[in-house]
Protein backbone atom coordinates (compact mmCIF):
# COMPACT_ATOMS: atom_id res chain seq x y z
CA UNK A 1 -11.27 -11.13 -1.79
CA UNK A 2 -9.29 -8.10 -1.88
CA UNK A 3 -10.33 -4.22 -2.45
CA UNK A 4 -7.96 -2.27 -4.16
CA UNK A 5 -7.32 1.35 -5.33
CA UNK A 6 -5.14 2.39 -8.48
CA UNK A 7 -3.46 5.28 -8.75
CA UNK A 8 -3.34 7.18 -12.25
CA UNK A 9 -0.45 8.89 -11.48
CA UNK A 10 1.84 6.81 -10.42
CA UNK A 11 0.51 3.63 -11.90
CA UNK A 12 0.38 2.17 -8.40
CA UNK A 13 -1.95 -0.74 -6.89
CA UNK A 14 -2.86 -0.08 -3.13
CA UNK A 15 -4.40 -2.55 -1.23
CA UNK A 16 -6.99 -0.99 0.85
CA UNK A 17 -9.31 -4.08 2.15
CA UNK A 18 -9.34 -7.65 2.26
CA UNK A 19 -13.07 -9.13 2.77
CA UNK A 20 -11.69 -13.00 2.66
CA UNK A 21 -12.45 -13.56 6.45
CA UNK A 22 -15.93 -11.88 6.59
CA UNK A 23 -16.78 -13.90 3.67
CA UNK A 24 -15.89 -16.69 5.65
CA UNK A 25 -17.93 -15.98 8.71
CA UNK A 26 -21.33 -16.79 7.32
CA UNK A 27 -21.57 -13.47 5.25
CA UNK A 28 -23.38 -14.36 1.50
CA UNK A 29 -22.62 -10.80 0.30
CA UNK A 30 -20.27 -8.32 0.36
CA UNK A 31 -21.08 -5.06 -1.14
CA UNK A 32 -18.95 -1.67 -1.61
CA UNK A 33 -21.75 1.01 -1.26
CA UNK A 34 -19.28 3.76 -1.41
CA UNK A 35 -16.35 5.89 0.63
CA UNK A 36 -16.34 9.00 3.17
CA UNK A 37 -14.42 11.74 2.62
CA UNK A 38 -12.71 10.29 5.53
CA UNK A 39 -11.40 7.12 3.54
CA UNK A 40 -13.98 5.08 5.45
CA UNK A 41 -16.10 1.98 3.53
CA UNK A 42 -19.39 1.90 3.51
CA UNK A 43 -20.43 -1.58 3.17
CA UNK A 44 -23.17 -3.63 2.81
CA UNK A 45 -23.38 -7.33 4.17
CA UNK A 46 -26.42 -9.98 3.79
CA UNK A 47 -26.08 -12.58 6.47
CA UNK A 48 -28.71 -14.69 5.00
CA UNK A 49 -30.18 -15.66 1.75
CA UNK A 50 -33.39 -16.95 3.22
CA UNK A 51 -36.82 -16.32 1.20
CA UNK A 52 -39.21 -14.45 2.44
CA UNK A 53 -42.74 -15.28 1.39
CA UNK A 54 -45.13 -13.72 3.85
CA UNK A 55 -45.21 -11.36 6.86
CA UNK A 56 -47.54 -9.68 9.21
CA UNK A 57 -47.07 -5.81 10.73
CA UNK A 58 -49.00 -4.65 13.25
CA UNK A 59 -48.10 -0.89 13.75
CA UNK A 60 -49.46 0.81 17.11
């Protein structure tokens, strides 16, 4: 599953990611959150699509 950026100007398509092999490695999610200013992704990955139905917290 690739990412991809378009430019307006030129009419160009960039590649920029490709999330094919962390899909792959157990990953049920994949989610662009956003870029830096940088050019860096921020990403957001759910390793498991377990239900959750009750839990405890004991705070000290």
């Amino acid at each position: 599953m690739p990412l991809s950026r378009y430019d307006t100007r030129s009419g160009r398509v960039e590649s920029v990611a490709e999330f094919s092999d962390v899909l792959k490695s157990g990953v049920d999610r994949c989610a662009l959150y956003g870029i830096t200013p940088g050019g860096e992704l921020i990403l957001g990955l759910n390793r498991s699509a377990s239900d959750l139905f009750a839990v405890e917290v004991n705070f000290y």
